[in-house]
Each structure stands twice: as C-alpha cells, then as structure tokens.
N, C-alpha and C. Protein backbone atom coordinates (compact mmCIF):
# COMPACT_ATOMS: atom_id res chain seq x y z
N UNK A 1 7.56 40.33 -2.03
CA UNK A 1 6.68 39.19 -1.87
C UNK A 1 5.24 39.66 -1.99
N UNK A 2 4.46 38.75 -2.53
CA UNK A 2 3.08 39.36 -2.73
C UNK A 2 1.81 38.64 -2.09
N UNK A 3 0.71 38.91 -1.40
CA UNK A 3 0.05 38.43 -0.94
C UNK A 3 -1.30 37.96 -1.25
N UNK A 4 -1.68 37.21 -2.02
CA UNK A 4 -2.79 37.27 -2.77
C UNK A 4 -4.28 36.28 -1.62
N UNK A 5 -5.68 37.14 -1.96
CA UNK A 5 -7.13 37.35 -1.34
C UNK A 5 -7.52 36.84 -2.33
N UNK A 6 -8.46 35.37 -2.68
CA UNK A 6 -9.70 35.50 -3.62
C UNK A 6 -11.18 35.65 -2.97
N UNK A 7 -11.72 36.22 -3.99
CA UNK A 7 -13.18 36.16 -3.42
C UNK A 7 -14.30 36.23 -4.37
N UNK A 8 -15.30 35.81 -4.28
CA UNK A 8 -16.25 36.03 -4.86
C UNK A 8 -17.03 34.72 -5.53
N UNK A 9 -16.55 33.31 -4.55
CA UNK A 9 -16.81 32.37 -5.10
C UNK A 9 -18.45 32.11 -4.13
N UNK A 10 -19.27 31.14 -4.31
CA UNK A 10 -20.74 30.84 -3.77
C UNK A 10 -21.27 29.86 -4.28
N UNK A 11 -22.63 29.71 -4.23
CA UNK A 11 -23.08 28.80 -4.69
C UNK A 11 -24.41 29.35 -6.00
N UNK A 12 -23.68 28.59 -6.86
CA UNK A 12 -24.92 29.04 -8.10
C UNK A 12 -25.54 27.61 -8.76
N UNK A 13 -27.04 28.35 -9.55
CA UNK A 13 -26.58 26.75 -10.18
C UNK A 13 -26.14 26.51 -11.09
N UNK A 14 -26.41 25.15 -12.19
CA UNK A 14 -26.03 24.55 -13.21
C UNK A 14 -26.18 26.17 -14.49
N UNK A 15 -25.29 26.31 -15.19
CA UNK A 15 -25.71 26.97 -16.07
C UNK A 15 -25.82 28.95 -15.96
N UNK A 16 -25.38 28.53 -14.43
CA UNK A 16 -24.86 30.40 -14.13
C UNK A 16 -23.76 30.55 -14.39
N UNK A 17 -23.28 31.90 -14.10
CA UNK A 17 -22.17 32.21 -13.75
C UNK A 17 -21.93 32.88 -12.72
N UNK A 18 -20.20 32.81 -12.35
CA UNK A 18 -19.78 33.79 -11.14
C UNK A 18 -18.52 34.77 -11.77
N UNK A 19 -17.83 35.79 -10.69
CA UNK A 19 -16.60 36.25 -10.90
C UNK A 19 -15.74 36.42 -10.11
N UNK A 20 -14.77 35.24 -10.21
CA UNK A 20 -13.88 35.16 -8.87
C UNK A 20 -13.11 36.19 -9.21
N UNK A 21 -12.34 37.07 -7.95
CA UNK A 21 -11.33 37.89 -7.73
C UNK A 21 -10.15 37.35 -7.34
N UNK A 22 -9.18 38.15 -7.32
CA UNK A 22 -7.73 37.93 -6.65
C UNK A 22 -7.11 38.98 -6.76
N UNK A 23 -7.22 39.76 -5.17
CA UNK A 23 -6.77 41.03 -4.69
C UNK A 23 -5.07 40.84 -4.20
N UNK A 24 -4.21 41.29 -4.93
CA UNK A 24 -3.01 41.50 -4.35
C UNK A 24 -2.98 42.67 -3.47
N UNK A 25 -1.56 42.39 -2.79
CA UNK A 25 -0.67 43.24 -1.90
C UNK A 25 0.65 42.95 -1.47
N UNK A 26 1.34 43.92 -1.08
CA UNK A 26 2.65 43.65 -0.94
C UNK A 26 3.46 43.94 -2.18
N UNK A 27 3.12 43.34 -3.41
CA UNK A 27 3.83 43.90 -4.70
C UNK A 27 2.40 43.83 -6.00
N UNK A 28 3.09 44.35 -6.98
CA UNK A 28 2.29 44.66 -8.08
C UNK A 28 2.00 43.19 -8.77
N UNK A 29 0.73 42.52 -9.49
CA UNK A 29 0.26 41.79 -10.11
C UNK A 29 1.20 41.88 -11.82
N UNK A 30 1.51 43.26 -11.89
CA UNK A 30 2.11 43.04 -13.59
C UNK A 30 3.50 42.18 -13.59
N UNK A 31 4.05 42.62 -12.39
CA UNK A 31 5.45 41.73 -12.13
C UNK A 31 5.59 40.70 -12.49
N UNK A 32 3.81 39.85 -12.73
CA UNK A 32 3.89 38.26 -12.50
C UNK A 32 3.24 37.33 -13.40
N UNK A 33 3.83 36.39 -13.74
CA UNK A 33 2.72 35.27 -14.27
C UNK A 33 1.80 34.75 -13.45
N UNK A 34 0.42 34.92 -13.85
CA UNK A 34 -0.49 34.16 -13.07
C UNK A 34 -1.15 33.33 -13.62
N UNK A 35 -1.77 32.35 -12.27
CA UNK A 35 -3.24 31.29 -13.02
C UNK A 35 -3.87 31.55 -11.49
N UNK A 36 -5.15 30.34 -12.34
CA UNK A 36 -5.76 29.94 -11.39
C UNK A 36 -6.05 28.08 -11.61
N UNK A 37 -6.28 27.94 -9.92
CA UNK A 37 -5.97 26.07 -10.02
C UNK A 37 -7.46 26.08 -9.19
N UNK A 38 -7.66 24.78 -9.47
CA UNK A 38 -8.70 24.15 -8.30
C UNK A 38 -8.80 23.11 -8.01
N UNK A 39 -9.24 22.44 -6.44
CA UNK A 39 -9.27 21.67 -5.96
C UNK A 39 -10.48 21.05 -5.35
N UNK A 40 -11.10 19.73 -5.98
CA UNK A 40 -12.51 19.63 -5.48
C UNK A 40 -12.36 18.47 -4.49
N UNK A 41 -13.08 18.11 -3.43
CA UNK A 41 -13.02 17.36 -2.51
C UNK A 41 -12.25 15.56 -2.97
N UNK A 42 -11.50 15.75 -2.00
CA UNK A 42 -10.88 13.84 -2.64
C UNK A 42 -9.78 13.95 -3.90
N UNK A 43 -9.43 15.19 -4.73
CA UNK A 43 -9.46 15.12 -5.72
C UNK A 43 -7.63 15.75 -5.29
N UNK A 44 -6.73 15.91 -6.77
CA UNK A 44 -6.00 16.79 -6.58
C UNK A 44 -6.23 17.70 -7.23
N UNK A 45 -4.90 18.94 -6.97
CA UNK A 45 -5.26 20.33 -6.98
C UNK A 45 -4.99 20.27 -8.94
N UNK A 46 -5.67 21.04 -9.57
CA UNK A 46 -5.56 21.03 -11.21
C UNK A 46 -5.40 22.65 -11.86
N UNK A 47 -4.77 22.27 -12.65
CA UNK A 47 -4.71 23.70 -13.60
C UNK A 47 -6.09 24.39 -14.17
N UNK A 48 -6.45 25.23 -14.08
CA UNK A 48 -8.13 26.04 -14.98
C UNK A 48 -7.21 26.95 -15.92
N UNK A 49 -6.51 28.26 -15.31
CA UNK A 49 -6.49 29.05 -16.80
C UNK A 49 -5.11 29.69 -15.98
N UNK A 50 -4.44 30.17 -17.26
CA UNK A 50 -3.02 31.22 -16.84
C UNK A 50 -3.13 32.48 -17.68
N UNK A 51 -2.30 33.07 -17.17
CA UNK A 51 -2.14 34.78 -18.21
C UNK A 51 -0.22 34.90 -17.78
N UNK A 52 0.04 34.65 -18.85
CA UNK A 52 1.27 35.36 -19.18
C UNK A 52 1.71 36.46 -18.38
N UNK A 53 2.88 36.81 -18.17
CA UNK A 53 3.05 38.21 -17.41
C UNK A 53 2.93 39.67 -18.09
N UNK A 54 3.23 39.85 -19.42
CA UNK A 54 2.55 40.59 -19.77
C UNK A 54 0.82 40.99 -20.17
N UNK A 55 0.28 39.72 -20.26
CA UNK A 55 -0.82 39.52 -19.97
C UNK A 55 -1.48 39.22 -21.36
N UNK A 56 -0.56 39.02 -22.29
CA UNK A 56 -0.52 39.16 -23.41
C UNK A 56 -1.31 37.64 -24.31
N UNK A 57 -0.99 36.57 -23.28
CA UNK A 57 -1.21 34.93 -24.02
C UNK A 57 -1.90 34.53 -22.45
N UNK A 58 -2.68 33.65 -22.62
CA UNK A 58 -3.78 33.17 -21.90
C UNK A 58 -3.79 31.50 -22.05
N UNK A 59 -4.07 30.67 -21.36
CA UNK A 59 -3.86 28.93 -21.28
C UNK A 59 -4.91 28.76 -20.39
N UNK A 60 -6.01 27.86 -20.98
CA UNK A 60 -6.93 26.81 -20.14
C UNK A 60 -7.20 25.93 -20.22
N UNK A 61 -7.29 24.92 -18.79
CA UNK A 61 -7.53 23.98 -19.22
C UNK A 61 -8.62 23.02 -20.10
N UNK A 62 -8.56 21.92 -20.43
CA UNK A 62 -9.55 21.52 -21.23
C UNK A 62 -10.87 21.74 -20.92
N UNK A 63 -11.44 20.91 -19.42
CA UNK A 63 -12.40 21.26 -19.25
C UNK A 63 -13.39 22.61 -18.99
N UNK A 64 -12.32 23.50 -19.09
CA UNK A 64 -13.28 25.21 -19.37
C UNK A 64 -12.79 25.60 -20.14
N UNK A 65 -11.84 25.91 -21.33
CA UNK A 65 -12.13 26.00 -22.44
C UNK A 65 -13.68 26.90 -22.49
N UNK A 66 -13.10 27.79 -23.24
CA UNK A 66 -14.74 28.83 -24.26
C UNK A 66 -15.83 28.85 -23.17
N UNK A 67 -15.15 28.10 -21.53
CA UNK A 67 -16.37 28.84 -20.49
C UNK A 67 -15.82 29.78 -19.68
N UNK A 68 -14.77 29.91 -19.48
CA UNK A 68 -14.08 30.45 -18.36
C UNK A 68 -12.87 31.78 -18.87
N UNK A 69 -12.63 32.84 -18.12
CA UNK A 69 -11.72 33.61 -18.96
C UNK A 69 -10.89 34.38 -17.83
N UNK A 70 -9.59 33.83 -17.88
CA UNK A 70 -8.64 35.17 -17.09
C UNK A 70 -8.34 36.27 -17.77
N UNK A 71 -8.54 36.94 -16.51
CA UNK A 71 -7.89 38.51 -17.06
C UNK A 71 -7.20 39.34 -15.73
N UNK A 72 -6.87 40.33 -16.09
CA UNK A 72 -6.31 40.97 -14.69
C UNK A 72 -6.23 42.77 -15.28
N UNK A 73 -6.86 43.66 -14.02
CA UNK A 73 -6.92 45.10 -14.13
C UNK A 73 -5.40 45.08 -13.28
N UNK A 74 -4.76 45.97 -13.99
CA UNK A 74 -3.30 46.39 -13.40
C UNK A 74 -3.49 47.33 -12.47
N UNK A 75 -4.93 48.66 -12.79
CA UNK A 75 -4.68 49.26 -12.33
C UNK A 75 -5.80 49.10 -10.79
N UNK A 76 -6.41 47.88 -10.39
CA UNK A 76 -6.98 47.65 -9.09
C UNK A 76 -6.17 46.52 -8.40
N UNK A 77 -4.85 46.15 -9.26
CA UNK A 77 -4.02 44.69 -9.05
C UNK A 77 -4.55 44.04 -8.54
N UNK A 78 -5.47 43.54 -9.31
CA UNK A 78 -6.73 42.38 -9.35
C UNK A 78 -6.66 41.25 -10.61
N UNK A 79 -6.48 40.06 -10.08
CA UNK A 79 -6.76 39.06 -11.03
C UNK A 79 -8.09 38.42 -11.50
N UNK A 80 -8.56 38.01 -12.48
CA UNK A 80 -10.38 37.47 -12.30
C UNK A 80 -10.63 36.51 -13.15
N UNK A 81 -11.06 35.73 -12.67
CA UNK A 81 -11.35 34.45 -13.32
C UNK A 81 -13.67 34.77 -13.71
N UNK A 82 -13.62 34.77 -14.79
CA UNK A 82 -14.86 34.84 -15.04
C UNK A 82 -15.35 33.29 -15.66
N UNK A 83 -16.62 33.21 -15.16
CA UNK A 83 -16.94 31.58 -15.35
C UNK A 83 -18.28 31.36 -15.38
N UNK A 84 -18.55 31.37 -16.74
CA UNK A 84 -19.50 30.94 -17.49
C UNK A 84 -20.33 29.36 -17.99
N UNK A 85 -21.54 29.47 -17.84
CA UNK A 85 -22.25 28.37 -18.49
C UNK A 85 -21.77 26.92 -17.44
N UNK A 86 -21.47 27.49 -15.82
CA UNK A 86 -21.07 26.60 -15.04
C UNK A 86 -21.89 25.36 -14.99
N UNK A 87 -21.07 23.85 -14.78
CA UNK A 87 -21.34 22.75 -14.13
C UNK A 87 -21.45 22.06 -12.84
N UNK A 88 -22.02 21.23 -12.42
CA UNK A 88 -21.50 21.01 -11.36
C UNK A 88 -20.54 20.19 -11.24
N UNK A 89 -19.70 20.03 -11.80
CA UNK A 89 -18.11 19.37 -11.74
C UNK A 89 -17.44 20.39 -12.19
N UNK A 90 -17.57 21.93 -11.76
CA UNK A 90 -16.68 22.71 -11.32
C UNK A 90 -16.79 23.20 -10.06
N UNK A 91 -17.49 22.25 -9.41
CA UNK A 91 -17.55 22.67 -7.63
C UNK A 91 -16.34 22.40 -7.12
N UNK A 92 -15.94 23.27 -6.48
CA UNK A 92 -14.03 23.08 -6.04
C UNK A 92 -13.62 24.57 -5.36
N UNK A 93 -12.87 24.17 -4.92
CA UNK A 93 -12.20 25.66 -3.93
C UNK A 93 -11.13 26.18 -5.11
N UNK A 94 -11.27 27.09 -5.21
CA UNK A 94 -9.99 28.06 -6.97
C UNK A 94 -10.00 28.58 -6.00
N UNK A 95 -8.34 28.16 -6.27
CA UNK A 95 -6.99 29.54 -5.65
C UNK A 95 -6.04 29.94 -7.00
N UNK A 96 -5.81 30.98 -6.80
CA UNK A 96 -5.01 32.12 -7.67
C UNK A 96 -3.60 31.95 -7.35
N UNK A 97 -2.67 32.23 -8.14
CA UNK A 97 -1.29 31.66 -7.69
C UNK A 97 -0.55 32.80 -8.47
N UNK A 98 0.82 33.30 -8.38
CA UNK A 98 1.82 34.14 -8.83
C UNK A 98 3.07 33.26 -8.67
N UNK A 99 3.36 33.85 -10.30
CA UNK A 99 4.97 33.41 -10.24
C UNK A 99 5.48 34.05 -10.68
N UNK A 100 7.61 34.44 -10.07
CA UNK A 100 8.17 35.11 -11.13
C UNK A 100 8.05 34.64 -12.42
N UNK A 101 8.15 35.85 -13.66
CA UNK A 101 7.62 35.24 -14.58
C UNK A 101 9.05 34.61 -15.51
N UNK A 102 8.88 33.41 -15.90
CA UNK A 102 10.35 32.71 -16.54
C UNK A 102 10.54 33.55 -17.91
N UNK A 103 9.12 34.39 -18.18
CA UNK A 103 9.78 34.89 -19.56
C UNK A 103 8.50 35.82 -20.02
N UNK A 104 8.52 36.81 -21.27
CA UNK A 104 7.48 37.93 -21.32
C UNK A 104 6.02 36.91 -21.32
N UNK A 105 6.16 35.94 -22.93
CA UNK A 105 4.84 35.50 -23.32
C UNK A 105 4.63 33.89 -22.53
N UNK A 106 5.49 33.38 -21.43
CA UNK A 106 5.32 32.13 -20.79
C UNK A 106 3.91 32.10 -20.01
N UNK A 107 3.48 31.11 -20.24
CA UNK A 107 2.19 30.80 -19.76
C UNK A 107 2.47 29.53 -18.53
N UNK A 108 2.28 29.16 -17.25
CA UNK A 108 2.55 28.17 -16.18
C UNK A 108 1.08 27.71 -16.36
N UNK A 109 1.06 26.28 -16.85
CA UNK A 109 -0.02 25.22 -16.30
C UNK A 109 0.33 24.84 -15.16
N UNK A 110 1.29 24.41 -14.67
CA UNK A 110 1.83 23.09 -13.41
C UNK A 110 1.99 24.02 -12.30
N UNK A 111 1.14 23.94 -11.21
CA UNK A 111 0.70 24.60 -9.93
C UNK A 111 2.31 24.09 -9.11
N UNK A 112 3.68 23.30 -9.40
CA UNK A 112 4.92 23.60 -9.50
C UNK A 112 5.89 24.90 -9.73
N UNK A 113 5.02 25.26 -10.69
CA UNK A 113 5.94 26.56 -11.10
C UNK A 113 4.97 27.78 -10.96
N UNK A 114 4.89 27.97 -9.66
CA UNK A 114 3.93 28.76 -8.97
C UNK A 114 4.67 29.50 -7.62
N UNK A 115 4.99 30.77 -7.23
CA UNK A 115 5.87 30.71 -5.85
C UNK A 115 4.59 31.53 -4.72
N UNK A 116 3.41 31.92 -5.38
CA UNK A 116 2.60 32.32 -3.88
C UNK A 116 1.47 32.16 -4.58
N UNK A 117 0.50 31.42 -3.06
CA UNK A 117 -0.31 30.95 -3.77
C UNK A 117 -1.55 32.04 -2.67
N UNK A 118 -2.71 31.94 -3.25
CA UNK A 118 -3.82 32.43 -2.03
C UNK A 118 -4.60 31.21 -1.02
N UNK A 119 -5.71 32.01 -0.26
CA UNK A 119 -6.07 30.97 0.61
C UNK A 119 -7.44 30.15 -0.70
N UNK A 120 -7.99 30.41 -1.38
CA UNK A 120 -8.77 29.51 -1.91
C UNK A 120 -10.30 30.31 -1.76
N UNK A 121 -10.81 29.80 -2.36
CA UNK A 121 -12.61 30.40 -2.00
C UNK A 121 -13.06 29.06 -2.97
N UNK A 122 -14.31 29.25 -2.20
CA UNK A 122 -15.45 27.90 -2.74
C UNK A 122 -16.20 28.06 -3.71
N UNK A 123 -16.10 27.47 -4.33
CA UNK A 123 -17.35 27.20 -5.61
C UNK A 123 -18.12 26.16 -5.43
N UNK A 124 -19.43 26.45 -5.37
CA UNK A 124 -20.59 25.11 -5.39
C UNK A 124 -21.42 25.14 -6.66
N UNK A 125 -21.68 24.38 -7.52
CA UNK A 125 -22.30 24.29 -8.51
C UNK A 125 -23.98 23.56 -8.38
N UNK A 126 -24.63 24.00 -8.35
CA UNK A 126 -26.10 22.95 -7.56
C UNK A 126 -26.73 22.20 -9.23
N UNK A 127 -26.81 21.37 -9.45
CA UNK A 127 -27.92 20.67 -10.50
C UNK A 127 -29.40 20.73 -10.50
C-alpha cells in the first residue's frame, strides 16, 4: 500500500507558476498509474493530468492543456505536477492519486479508477 504527501501548492498570481509535489511511501511510485485531480470550493473533484505507469503516455485535461505537465523522478518517488501561465480558475486543492496500473501505456482520467489518494494542498491563484 502506498502513502502519498503533496506539497508545494500557495498562493501566486495570475500568470505565475508553481511545482506541486507528491512524495510517496510505503511502496514504489513506478508500480503505478498516476494523476492528479482538483477540487475548487462548491465544485466537484475533476481530472488535470495522468502518466501512464510506465510513464511513457501522459493525459490532460482540457483546461491545462500546453500549461501544466506531469512527470515523476523514480529515483526520489516523487510525482510533479508543474503549472504554468496560471489562472485564477485554477484555484483548487490538487491531490495526487495512484492506481494499480490496468495496463503498461493506460492512462486513468476518472478519479474512480484511482485506489490511494493524498491529503490535497491548496492552490490560490490572485488576479
């Protein structure tokens, strides 16, 4: 079972960027398909970006698209969501999620097919 930490979320403004983390433990990050989801106040929880378990194919959602980029170091079993040319309608708490992976190049949009998720960190976007 694996235990996943994000961090590195704050408040920036319109047009910065940040670099969220996601520190595992308990088991290895290559084992797994990952994403990351977010959830902004009132709202439900939504898909942002996935990485395949080999790490090989990558999925985001529409609205970050060519701003935002997962990746993951195997060897700090760290996941990272980098996020560029931010809005403020990406203010939302992103949590990082692991799943066994259903297959080498499968990519999970649907925060369903997800089996551990982290506690979340905040993003504030200021205008």
């Amino acid at each position: 079972q694996v235990q996943l930490v994000e961090s590195g979320g704050g408040l920036v403004e319109a047009g910065g960027s940040l670099r969220l983390s996601c520190s595992a433990s308990g088991s290895t990050l290559s084992s797994y398909a990952m994403g990351w989801f977010r959830q902004a106040p009132g709202k439900e929880r939504v898909f942002v970006a996935a990485l395949s378990w080999n790490g090989g194919v990558t999925h985001y959602g529409d609205s970050v698209e060519g701003r935002f980029t997962i990746s993951r170091d195997n060897a700090k079993n760290t996941l990272y969501l980098d996020m560029n040319s931010l809005k403020p309608e990406d203010t939302a708490v992103y949590y990082c999620a692991a799943a066994l992976p259903p297959g080498t190049m499968v990519v999970i949009a649907t925060d369903r097919g997800y089996d551990y998720w982290g506690q979340g960190t905040q993003v504030t976007v200021s205008s």
